[in-house]
Protein backbone atom coordinates (compact mmCIF):
# COMPACT_ATOMS: atom_id res chain seq x y z
CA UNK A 1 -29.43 14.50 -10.40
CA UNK A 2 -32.78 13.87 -8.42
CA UNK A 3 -33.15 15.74 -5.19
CA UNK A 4 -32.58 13.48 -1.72
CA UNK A 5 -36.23 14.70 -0.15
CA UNK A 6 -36.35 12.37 2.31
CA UNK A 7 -34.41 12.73 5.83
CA UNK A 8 -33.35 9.21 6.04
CA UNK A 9 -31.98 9.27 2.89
CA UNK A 10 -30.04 12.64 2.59
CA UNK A 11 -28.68 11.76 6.44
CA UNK A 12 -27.77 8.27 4.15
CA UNK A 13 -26.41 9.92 1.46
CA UNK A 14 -24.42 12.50 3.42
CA UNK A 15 -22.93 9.36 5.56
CA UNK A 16 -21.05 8.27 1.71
CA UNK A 17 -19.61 11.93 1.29
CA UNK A 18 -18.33 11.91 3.90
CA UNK A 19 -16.77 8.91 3.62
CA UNK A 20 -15.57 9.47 0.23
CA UNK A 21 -14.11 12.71 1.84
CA UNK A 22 -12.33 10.73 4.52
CA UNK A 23 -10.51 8.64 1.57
CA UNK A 24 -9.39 11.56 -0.29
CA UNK A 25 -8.00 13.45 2.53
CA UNK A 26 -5.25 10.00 2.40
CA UNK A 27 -4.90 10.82 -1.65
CA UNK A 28 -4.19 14.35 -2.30
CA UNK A 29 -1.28 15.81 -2.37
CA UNK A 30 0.15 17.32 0.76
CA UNK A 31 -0.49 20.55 -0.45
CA UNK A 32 -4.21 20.09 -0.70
CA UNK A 33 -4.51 18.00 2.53
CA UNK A 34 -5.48 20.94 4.67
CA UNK A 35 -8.35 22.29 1.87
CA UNK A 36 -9.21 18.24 2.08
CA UNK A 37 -9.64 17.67 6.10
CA UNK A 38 -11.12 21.58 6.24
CA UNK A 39 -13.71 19.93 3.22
CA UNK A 40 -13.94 17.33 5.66
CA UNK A 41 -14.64 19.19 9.17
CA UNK A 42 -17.01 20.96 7.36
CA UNK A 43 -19.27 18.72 5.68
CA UNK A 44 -19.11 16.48 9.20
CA UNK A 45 -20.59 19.24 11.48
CA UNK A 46 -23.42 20.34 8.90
CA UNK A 47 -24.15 16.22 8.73
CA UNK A 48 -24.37 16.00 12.75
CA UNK A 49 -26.34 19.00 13.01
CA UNK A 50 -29.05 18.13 11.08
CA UNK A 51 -29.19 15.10 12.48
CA UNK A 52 -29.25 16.42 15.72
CA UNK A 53 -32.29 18.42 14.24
CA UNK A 54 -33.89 15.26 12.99
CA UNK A 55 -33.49 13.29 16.19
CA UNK A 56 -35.14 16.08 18.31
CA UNK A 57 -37.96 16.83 16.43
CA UNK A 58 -38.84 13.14 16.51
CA UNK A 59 -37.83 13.34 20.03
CA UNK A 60 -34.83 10.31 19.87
CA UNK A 61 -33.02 10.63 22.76
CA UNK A 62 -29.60 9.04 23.40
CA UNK A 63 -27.49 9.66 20.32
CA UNK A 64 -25.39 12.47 22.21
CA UNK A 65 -22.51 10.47 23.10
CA UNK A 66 -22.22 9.08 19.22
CA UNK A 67 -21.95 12.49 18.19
CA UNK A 68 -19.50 13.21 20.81
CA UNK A 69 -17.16 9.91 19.65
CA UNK A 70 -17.36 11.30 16.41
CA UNK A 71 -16.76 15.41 17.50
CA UNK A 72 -13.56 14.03 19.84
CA UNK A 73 -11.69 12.18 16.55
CA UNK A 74 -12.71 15.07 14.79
CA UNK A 75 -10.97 17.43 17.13
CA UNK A 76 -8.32 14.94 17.39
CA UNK A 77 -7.12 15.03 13.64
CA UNK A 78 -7.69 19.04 13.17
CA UNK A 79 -5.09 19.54 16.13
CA UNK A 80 -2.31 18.25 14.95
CA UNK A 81 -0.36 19.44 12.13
CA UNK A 82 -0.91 18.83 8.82
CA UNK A 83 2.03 16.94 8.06
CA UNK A 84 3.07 15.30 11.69
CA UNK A 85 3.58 11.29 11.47
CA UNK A 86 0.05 10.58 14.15
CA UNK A 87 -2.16 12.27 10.55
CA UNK A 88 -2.91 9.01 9.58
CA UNK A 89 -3.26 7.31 12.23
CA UNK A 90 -6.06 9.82 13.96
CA UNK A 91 -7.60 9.64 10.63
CA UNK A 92 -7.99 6.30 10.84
CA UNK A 93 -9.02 6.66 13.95
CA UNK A 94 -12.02 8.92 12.77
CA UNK A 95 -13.08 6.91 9.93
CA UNK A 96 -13.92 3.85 12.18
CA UNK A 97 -15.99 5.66 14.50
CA UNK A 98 -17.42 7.27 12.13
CA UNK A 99 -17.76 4.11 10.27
CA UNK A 100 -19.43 3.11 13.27
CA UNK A 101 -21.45 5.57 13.36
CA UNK A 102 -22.85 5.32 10.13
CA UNK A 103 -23.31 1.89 9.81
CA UNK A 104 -25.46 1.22 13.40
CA UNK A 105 -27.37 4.57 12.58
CA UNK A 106 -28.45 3.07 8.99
CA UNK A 107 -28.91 -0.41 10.25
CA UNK A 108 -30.88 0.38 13.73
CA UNK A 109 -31.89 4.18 14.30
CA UNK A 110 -32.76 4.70 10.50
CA UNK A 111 -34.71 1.27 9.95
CA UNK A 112 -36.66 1.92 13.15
CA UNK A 113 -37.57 5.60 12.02
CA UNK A 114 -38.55 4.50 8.89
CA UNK A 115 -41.08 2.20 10.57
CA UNK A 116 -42.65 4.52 13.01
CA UNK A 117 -42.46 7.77 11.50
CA UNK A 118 -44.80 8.56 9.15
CA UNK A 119 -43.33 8.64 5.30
CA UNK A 120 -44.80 12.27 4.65
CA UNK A 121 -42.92 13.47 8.10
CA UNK A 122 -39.64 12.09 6.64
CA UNK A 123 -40.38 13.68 3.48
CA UNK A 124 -41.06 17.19 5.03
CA UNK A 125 -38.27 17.14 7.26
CA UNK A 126 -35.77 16.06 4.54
CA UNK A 127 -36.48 18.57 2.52
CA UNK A 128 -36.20 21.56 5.29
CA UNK A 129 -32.68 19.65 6.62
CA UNK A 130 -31.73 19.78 2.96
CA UNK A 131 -32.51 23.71 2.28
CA UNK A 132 -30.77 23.93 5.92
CA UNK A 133 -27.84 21.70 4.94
CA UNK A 134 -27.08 23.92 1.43
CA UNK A 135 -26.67 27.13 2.97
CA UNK A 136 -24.71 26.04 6.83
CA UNK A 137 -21.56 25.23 4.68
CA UNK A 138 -18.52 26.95 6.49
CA UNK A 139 -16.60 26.88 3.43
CA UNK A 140 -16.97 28.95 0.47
CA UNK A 141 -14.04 26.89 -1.62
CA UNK A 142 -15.66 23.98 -3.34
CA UNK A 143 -13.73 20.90 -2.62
């Protein structure tokens, strides 16, 4: 598989994990669930960290309360339990803002980045948020 070197794209790519981790966390079995949203929590707060990186080395401002939408429904589904009857529905809560997210930071914030930052920049920075990215996983279980 070829390496993601550029920031936009990993930051893209990451975006589909995670929602392909949001999906499965409604198809396991009840006995993975927890391993699922914990796969989940973790791969979500490496993604918004290096963006956070990203954005303030190019010195973006105003993406804080985004993160914070997405940190809240987050914190949301990990405090209640596992199997309580409101799981799905702060799930599904999370997966449209981050859905939201996702889709006005690849159609706005990404598009405009890509026109004013120089390609070589992106390139740089991708690969350092990438390096980053592989070793700040929480979890040691693959998912």
């Amino acid at each position: 598989m070829k390496r993601i070197a550029d920031a936009l794209e990993l930051l893209t790519a990451q975006h589909e994990e995670l929602d392909a981790l949001l999906v499965k966390t409604d198809t396991v079995p009840a006995a993975q669930r927890a391993l699922a949203l914990g796969a989940l929590a973790d791969k979500l707060a490496t993604h918004l960290e290096a963006e956070e990186q990203l954005l303030e080395l190019l010195a973006v401002k105003d993406y804080a309360g985004d993160h914070e939408r997405v940190r809240t429904a987050l914190a949301e589904v990990l405090a209640v339990d596992i199997n309580s009857g409101e799981m799905p529905e702060r799930i599904r809560t999370l997966a449209e803002i981050l859905s939201k997210h996702s889709s006005w930071q690849e159609a706005v914030l990404f598009v405009m980045l890509a026109e004013t930052v120089d390609a070589n920049v992106l390139e740089l920075v991708g690969q350092l948020l990438a390096e980053w990215a592989a070793k700040a996983s929480c979890l040691s279980v693959a998912a």
